[in-house]
Protein backbone atom coordinates (compact mmCIF):
# COMPACT_ATOMS: atom_id res chain seq x y z
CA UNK A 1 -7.46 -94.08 -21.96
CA UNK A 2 -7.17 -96.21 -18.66
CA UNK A 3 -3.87 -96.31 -16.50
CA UNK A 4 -4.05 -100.29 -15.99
CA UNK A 5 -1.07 -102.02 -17.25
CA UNK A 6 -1.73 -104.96 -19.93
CA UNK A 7 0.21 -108.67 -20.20
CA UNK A 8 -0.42 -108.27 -23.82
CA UNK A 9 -1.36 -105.87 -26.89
CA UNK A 10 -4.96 -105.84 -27.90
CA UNK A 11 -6.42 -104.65 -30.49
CA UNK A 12 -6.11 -100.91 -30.24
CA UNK A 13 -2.78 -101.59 -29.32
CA UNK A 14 -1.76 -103.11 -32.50
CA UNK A 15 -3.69 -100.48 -34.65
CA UNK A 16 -1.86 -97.44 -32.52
CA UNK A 17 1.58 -99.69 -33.30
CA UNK A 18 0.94 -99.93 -37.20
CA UNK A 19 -0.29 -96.36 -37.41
CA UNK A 20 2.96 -95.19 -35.92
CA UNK A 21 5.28 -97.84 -37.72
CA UNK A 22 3.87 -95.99 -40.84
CA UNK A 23 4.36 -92.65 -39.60
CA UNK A 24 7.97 -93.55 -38.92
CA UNK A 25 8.93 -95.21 -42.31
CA UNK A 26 7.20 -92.05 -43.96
CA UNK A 27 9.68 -89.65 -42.02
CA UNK A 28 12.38 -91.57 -43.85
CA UNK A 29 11.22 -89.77 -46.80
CA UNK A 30 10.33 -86.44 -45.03
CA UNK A 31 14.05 -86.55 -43.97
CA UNK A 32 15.57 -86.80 -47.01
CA UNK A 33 13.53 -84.29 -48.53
CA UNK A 34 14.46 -81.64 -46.36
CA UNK A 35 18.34 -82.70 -46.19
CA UNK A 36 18.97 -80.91 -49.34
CA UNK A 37 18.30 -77.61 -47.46
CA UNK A 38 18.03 -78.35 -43.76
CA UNK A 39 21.48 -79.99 -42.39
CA UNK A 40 21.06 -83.01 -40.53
CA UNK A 41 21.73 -82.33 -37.22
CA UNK A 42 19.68 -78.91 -37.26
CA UNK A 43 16.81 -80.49 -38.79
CA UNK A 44 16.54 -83.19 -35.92
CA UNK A 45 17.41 -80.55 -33.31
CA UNK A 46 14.54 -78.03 -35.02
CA UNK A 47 12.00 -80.84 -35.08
CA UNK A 48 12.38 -81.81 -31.29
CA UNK A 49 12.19 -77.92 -30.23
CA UNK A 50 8.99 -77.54 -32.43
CA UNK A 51 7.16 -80.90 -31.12
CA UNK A 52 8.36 -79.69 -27.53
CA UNK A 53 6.46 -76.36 -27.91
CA UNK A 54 3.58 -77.81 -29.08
CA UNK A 55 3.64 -80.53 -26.17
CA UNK A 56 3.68 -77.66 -23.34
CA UNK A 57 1.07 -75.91 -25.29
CA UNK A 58 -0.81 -79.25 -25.44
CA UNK A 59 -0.37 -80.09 -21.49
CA UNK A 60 -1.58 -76.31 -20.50
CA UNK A 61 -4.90 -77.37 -22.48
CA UNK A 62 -5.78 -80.25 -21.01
CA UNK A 63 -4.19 -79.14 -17.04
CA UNK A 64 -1.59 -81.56 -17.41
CA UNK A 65 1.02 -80.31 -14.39
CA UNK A 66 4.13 -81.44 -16.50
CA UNK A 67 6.75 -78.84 -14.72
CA UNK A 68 5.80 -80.22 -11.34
CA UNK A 69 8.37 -81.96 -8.91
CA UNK A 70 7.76 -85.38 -8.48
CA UNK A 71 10.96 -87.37 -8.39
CA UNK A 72 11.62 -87.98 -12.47
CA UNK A 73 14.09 -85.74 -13.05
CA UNK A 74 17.21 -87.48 -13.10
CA UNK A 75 15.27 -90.39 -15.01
CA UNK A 76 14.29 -87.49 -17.17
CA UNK A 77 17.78 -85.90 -18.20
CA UNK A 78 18.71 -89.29 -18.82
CA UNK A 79 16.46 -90.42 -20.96
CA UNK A 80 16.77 -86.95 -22.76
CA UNK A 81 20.42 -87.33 -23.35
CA UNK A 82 20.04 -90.64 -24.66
CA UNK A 83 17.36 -89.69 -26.91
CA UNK A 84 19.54 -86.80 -28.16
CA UNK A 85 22.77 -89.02 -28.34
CA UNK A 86 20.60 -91.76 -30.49
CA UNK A 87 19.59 -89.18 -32.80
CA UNK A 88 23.29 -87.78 -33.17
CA UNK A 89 24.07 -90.92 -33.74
CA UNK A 90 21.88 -91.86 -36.41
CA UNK A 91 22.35 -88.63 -38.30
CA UNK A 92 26.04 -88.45 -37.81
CA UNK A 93 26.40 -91.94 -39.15
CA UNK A 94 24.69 -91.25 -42.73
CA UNK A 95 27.41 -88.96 -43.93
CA UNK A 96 29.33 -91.79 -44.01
CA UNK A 97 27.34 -95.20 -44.53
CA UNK A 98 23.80 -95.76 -46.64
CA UNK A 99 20.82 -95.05 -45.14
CA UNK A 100 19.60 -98.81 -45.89
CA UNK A 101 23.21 -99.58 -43.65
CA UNK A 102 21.86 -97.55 -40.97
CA UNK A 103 18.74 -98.28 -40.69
CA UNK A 104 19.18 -102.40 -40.18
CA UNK A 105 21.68 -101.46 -37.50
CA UNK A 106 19.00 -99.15 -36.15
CA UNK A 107 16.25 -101.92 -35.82
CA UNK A 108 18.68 -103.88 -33.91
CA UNK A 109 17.01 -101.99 -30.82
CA UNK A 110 14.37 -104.44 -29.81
CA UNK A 111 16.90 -107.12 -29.40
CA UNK A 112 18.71 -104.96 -26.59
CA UNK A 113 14.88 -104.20 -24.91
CA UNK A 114 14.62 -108.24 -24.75
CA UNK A 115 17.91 -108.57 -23.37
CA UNK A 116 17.09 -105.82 -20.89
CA UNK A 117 13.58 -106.04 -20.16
CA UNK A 118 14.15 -108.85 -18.04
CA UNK A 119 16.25 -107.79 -15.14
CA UNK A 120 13.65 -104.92 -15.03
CA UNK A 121 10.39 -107.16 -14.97
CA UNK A 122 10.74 -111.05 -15.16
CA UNK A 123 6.92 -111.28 -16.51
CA UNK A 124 8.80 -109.86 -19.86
CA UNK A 125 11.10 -112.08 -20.51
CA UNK A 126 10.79 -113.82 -24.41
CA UNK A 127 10.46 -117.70 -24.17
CA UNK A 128 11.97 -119.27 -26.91
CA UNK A 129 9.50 -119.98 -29.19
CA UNK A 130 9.17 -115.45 -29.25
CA UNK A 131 12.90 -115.54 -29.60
CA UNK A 132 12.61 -117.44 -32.63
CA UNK A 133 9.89 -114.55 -33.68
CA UNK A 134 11.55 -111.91 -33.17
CA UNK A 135 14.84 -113.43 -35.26
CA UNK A 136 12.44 -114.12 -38.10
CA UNK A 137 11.21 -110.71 -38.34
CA UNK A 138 14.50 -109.19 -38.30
CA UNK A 139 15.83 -111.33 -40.81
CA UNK A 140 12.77 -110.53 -42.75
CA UNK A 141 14.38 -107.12 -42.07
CA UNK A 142 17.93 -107.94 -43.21
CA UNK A 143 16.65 -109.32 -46.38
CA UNK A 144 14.84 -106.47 -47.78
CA UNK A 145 17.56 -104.48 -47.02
CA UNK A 146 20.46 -106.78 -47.82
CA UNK A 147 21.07 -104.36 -51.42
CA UNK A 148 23.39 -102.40 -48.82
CA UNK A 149 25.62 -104.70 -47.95
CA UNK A 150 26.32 -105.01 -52.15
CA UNK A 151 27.42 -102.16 -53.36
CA UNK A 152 31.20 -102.36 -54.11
CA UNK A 153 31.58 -98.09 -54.05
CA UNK A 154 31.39 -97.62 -50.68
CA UNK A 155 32.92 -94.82 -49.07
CA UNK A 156 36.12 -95.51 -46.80
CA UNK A 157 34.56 -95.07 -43.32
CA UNK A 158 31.78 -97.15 -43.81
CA UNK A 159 32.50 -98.77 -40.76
CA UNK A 160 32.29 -95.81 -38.69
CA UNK A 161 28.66 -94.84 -39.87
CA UNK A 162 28.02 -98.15 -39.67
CA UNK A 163 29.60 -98.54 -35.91
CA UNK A 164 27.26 -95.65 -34.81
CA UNK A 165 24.19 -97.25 -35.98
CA UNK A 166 24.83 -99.96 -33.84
CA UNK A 167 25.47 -96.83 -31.11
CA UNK A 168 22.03 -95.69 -32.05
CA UNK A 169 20.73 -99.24 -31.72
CA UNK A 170 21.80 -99.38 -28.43
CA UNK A 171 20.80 -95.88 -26.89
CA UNK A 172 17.65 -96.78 -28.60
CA UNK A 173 16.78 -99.75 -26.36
CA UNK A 174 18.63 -98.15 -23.40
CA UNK A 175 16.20 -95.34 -23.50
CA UNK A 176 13.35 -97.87 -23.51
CA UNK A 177 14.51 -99.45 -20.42
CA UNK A 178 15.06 -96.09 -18.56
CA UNK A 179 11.52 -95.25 -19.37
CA UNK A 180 9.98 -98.62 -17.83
CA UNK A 181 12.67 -99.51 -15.27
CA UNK A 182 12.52 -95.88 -13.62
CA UNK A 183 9.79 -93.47 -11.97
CA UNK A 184 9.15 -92.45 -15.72
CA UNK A 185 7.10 -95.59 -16.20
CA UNK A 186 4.34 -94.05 -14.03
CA UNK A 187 4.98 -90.45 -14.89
CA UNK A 188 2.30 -88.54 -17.80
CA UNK A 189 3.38 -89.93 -21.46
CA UNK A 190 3.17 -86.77 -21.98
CA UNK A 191 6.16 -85.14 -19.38
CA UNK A 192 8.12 -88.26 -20.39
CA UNK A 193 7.90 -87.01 -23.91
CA UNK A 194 8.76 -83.53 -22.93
CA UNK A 195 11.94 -84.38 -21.16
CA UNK A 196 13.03 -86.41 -24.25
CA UNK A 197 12.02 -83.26 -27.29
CA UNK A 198 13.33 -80.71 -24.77
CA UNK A 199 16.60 -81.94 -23.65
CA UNK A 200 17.13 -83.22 -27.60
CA UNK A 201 16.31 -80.16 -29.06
CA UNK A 202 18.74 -78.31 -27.27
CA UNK A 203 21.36 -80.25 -27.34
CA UNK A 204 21.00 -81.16 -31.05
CA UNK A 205 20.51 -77.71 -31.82
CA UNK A 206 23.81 -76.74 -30.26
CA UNK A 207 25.73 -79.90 -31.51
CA UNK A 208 24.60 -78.40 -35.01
CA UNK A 209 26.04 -74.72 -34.23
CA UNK A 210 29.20 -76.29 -33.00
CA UNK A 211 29.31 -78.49 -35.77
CA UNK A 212 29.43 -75.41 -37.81
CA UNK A 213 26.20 -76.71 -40.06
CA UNK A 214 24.92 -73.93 -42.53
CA UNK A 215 21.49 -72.77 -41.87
CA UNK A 216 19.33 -72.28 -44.75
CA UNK A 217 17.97 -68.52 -44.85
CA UNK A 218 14.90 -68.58 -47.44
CA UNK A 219 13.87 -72.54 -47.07
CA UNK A 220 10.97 -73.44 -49.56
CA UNK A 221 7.74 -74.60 -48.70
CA UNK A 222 8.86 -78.14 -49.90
CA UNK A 223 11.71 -78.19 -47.01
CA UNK A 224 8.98 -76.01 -44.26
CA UNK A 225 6.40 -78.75 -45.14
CA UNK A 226 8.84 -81.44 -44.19
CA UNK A 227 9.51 -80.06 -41.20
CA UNK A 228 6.35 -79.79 -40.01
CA UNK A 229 5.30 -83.39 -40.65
CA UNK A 230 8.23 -83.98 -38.45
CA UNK A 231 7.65 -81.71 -35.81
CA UNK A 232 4.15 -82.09 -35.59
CA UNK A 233 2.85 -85.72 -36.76
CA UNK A 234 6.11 -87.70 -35.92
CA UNK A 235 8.16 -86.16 -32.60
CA UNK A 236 4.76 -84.82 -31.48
CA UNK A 237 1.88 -86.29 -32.37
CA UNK A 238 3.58 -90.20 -32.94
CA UNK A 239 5.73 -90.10 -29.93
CA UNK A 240 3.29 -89.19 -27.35
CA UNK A 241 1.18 -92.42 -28.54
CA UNK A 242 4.69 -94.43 -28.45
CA UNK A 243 5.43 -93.77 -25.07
CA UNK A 244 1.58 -94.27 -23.72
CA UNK A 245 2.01 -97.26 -25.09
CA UNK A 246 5.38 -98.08 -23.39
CA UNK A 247 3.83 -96.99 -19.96
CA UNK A 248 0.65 -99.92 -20.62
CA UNK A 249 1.89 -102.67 -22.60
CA UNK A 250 5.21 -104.90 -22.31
CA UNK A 251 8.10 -103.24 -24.00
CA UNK A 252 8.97 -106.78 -25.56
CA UNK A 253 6.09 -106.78 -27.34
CA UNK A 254 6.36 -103.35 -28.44
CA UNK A 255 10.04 -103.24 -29.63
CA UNK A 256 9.26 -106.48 -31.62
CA UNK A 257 6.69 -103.73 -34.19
CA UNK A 258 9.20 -101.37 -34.53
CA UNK A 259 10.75 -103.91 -37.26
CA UNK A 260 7.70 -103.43 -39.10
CA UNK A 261 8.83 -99.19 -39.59
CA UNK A 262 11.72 -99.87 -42.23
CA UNK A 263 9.51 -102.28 -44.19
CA UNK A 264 6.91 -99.27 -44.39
CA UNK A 265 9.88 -97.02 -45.47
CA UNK A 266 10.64 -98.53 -48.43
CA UNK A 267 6.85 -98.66 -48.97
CA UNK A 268 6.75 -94.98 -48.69
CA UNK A 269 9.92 -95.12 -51.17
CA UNK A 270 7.68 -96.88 -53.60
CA UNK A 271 4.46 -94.41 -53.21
CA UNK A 272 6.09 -91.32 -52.75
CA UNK A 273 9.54 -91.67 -54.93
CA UNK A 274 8.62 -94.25 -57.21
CA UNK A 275 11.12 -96.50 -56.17
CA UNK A 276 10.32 -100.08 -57.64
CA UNK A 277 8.95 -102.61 -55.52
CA UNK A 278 10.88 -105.97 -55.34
CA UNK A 279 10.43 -109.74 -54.59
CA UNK A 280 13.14 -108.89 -51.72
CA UNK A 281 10.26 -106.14 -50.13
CA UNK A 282 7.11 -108.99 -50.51
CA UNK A 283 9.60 -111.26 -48.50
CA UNK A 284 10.27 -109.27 -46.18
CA UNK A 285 6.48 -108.68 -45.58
CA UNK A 286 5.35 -112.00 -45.25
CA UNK A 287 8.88 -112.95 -42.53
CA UNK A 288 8.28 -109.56 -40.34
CA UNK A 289 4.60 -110.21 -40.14
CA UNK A 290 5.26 -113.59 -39.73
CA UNK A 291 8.17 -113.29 -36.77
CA UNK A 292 5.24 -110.71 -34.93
CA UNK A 293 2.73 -113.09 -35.19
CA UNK A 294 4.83 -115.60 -33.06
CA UNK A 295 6.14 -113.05 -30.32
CA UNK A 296 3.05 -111.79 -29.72
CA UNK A 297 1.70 -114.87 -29.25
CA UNK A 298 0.08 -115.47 -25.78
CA UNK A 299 1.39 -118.63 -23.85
CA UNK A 300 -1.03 -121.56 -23.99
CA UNK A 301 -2.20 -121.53 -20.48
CA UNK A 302 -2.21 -117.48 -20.72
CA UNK A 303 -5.20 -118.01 -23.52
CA UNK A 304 -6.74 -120.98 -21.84
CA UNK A 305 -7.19 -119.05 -18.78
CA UNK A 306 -8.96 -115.87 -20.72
CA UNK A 307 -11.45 -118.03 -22.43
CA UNK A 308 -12.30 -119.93 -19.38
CA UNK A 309 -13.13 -116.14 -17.73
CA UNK A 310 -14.62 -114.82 -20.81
């Protein structure tokens, strides 16, 4: 893969996004899986250490020189500890609000990449017709998942799991911008990965000893299988494409696809659950896919300039 930066996602950019998108809304249901023997904050903690082992084992193959000095480490720690604090976050919040709760505050991420994105590059800024995009899709978004705003048992600190989504949201996008808006952004994908699983799965490992979490002793293969989707096809595997694609195509563009992952999770509720599918999910579809269509639109003279060169 080349190291020029694009003004826009082609092709293979696109089918790397959807690929991931699915990975991601599959997790969803690799999570929960493993939840019923792996505590929360353990399981993200173990998943991060795994997909970091395999990423140094990965870089020594190929003679990537991830360990050496080159100016990224304070962009590094911080984009670890806001990786780690995201996934707290997240985690933390479901034991007290639905995941459906969390997961629309999640995907409020690539709202604070827009707002952000343009004091770090002005050639990313949305014009309003992309705004308008973007607010489609997540509506889209908000529909399909508007059963969890419903449901009249909820439990009494709702608001806090649902305050720390929006914490999660936040870090989310943050973590985005540290990654373009830093020496990261023309660092190897692969040591800006490595900062993020190593520095996570540390600290997430020790936030779940000090948490006093109980550690399953004989976990079945259901739970081991879980984990290793996650450690090696999600935090290793999908991130490392993620964050390629961060460091060659507009982060706009990019955050604006992530809306399509909680669509695919309740898609992967439907295959691999048998959750029903509903006229609320097809809706969703057609306004996400929709909203995408019109952010990633180029600008007129942008396209009328490419076919006058091609």
């Amino acid at each position: 893969m080349s190291d020029d930066r694009k003004t826009h996602l082609d092709a293979r950019a696109i089918a790397l996004l959807i690929g991931c998108c699915a990975i991601w809304g599959a997790n969803q249901v690799s999570v929960k899986v493993a939840l019923h023997e792996v505590p929360p904050l353990l399981q993200a903690g173990l998943r991060s250490l795994g997909a970091a082992a395999l990423l140094v084992l990965w870089s020594r193959l190929r003679g990537l020189r991830v360990f050496d000095a080159d100016g990224t480490g304070r962009a590094g720690v911080l984009a670890g500890a806001l990786f780690a604090a995201e996934f707290g976050c997240y985690f933390t919040g479901l034991q007290f609000t639905s995941a459906s709760r969390m997961v629309v505050f999640l995907y409020l991420s690539p709202f604070v990449v827009a707002l952000g994105m343009p004091f770090i590059a002005r050639s990313e800024g949305l014009r309003p017709l992309q705004i308008v995009g973007l607010v489609l899709a997540f509506c889209g978004v908000l529909w399909a998942f508007a059963e969890g705003f419903t449901h009249s048992a909820a439990a009494p600190r709702q608001w806090l799991g649902d305050a720390l989504g929006l914490a999660g949201a936040l870090l989310w996008g943050l973590t985005t911008l540290v990654l373009r808006g830093s020496r990261l952004s023309t660092a190897l994908p692969e040591k800006t990965l490595l900062y993020q699983l190593a520095i996570s799965g540390l600290a997430l490992t020790a936030a779940s000893l000090w948490h006093g979490e109980p550690w399953p002793v004989q976990p079945s293969a259901l739970a081991l299988g879980s984990l290793a989707f996650q450690m090696v096809v999600v935090s290793f595997a999908s991130y490392l494409v993620w964050f390629w694609l961060v460091r060659h195509y507009p982060a706009t563009r990019l955050a604006a696809f992530t809306l399509l992952t909680p669509v695919f999770g309740l898609l992967a509720g439907v295959l691999l659950l048998g959750e029903p599918i509903t006229l609320r999910l097809m809706v969703a579809l057609a306004a996400v896919c929709l909203g995408l269509v019109v952010v990633n639109r180029a600008p007129r003279r942008a396209a009328d300039a490419a076919r006058q060169v091609a």
